[in-house]
N, C-alpha and C. Protein backbone atom coordinates (compact mmCIF):
# COMPACT_ATOMS: atom_id res chain seq x y z
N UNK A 1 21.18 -37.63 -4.31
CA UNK A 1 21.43 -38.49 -3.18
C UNK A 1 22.55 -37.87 -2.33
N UNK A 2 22.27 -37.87 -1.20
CA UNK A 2 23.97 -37.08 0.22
C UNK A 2 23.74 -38.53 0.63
N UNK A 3 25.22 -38.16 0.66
CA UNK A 3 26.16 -38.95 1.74
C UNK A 3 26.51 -38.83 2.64
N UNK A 4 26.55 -39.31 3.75
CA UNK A 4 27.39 -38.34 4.69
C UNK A 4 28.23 -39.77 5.03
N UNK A 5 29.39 -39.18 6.07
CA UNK A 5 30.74 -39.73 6.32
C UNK A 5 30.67 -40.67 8.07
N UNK A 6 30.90 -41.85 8.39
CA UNK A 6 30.68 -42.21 9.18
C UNK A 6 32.39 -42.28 9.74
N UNK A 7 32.58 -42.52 11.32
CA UNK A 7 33.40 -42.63 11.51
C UNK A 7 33.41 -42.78 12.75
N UNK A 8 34.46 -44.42 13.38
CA UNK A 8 34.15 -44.22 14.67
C UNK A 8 35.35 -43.87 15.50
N UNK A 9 35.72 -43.23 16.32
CA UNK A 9 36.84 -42.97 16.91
C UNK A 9 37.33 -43.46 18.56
N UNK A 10 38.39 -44.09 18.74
CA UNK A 10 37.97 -44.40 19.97
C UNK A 10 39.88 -44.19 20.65
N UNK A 11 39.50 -42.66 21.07
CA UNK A 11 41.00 -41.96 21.42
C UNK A 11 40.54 -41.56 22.83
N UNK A 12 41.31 -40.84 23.03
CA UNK A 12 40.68 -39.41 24.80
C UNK A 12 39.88 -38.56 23.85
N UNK A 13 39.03 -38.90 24.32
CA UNK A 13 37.73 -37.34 23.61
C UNK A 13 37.90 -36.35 23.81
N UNK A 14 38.84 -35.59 24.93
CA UNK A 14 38.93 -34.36 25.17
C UNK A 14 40.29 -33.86 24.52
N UNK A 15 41.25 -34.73 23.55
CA UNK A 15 42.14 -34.42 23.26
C UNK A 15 41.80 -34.35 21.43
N UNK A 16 40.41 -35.80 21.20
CA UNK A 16 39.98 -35.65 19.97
C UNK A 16 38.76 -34.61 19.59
N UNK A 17 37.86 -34.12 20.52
CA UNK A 17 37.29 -32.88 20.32
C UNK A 17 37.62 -31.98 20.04
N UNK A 18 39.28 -31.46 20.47
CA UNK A 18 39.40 -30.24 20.55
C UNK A 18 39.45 -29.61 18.68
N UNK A 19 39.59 -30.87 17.69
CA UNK A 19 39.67 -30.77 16.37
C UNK A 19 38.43 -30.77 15.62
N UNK A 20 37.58 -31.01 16.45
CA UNK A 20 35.93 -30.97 16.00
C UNK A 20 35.27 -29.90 15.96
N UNK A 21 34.60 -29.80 14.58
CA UNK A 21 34.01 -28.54 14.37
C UNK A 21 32.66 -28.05 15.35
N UNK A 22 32.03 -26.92 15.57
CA UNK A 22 31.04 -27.24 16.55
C UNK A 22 29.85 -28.18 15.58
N UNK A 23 29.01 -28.16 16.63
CA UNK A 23 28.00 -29.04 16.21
C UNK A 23 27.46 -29.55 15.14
N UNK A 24 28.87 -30.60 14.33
CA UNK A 24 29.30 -31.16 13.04
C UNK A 24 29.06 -32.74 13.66
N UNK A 25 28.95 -33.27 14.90
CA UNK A 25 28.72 -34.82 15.45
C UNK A 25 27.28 -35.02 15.26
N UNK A 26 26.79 -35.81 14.98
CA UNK A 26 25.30 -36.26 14.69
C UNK A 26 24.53 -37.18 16.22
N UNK A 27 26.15 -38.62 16.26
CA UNK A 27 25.74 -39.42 17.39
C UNK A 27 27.08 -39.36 18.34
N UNK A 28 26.77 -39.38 19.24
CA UNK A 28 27.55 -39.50 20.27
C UNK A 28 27.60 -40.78 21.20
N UNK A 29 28.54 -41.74 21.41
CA UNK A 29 28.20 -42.90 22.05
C UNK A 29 28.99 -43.13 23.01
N UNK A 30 28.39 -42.82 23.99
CA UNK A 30 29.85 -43.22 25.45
C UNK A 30 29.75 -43.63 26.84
N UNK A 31 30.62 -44.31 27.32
CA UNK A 31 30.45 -45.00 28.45
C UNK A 31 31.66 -44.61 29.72
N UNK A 32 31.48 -43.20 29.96
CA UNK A 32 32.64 -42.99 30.78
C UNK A 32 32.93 -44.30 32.06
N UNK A 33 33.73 -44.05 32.85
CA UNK A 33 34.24 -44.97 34.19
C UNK A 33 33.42 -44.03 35.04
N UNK A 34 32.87 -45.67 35.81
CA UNK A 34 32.09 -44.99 37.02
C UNK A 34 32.78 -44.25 38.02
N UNK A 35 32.79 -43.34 38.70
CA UNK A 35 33.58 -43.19 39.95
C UNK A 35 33.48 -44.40 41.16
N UNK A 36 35.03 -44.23 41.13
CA UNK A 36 35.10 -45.62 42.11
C UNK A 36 36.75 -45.05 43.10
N UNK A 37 36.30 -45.62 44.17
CA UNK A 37 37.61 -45.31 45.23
C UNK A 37 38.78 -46.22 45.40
N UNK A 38 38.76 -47.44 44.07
CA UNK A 38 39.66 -48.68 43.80
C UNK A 38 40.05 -48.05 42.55
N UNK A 39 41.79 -47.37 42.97
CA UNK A 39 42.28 -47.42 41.67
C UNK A 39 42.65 -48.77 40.63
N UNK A 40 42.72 -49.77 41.13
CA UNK A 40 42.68 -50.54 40.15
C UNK A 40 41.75 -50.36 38.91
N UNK A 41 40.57 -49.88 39.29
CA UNK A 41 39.15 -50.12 38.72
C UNK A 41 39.10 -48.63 37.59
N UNK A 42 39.01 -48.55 36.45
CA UNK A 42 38.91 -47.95 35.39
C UNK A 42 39.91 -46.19 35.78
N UNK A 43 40.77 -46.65 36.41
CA UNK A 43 41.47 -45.53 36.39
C UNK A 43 41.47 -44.81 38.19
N UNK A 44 40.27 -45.44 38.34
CA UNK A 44 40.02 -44.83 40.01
C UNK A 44 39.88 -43.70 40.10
N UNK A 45 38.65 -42.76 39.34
CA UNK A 45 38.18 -41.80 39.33
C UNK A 45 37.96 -41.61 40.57
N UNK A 46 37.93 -41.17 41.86
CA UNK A 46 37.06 -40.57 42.99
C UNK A 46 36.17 -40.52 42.98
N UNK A 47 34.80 -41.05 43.85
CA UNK A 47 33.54 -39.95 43.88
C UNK A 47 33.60 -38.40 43.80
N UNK A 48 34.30 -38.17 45.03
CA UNK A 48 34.43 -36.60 45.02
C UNK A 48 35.03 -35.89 43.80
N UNK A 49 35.96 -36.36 42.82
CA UNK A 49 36.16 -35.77 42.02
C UNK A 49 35.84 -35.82 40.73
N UNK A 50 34.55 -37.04 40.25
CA UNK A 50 33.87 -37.11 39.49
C UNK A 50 33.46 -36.37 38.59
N UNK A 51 32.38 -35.11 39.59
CA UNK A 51 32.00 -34.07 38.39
C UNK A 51 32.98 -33.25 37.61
N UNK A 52 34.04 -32.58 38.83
CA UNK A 52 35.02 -31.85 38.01
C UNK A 52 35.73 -32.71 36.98
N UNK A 53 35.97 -33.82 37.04
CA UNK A 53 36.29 -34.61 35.75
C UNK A 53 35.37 -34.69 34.73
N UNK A 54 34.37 -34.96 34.55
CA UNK A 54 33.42 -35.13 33.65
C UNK A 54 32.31 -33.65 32.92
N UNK A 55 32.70 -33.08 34.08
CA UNK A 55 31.81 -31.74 33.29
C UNK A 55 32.96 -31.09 32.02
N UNK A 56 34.10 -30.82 31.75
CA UNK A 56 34.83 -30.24 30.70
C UNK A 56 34.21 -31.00 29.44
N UNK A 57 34.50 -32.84 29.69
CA UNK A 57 33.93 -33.34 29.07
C UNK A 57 32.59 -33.34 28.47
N UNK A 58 31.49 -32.65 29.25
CA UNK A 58 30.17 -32.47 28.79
C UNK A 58 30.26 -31.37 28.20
N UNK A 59 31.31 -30.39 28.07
CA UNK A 59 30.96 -29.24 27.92
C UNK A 59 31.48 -29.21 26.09
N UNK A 60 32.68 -29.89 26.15
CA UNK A 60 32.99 -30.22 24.98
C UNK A 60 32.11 -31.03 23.91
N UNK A 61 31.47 -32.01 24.81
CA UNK A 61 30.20 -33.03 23.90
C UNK A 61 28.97 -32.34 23.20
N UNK A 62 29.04 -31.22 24.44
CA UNK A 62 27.70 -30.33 23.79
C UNK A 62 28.46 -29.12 22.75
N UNK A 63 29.66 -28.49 22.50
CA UNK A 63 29.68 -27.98 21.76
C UNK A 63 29.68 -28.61 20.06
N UNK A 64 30.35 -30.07 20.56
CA UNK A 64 30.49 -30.42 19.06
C UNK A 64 29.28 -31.37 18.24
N UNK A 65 28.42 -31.52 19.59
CA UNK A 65 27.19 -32.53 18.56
C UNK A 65 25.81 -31.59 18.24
N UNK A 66 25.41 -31.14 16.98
CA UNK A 66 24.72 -31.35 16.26
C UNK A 66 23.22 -30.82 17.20
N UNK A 67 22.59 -29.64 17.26
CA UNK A 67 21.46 -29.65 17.75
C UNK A 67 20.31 -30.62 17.72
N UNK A 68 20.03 -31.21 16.60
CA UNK A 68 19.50 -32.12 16.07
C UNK A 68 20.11 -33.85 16.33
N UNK A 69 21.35 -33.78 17.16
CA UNK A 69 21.74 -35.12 16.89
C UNK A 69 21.10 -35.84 18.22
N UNK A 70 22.38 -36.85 18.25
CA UNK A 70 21.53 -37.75 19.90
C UNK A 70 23.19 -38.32 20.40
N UNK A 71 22.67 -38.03 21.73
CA UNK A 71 23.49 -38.12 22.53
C UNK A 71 23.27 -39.49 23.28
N UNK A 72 23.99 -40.25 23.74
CA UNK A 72 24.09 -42.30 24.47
C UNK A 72 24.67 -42.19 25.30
N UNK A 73 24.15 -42.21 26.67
CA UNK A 73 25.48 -42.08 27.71
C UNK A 73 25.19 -44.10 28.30
């Protein structure tokens, strides 16, 4: 019988990835902030500066999950 280890984490992903082995994540579950031009509103990402925010982040998601796993946006 395997076991494997569940665990859910809920830090800055780009500060808790950087300790993640590569593609050792199975599921991935996440709900970034929309871009919005009201900083009140989840931080007030920009439209315009959206992607450059979020692509490091993709780039990191894809090194550490699992060819085989699944990704939830």
């Amino acid at each position: 019988m395997k076991f494997t280890k569940s665990q859910i984490i809920n830090m800055d992903c780009l500060e808790v990835m950087k300790n993640i082995e590569d593609e050792s994540v199975q599921i991935i579950v996440t709900s970034p902030p929309y871009a919005d031009q009201r900083k009140s509103t989840y931080g007030g990402i920009s439209p315009d500066k959206y992607v450059g925010w979020f692509l490091p982040i993709c780039k990191e998601l894809l090194r550490v999950l699992n060819p085989k796993g699944t990704f939830i946006l």
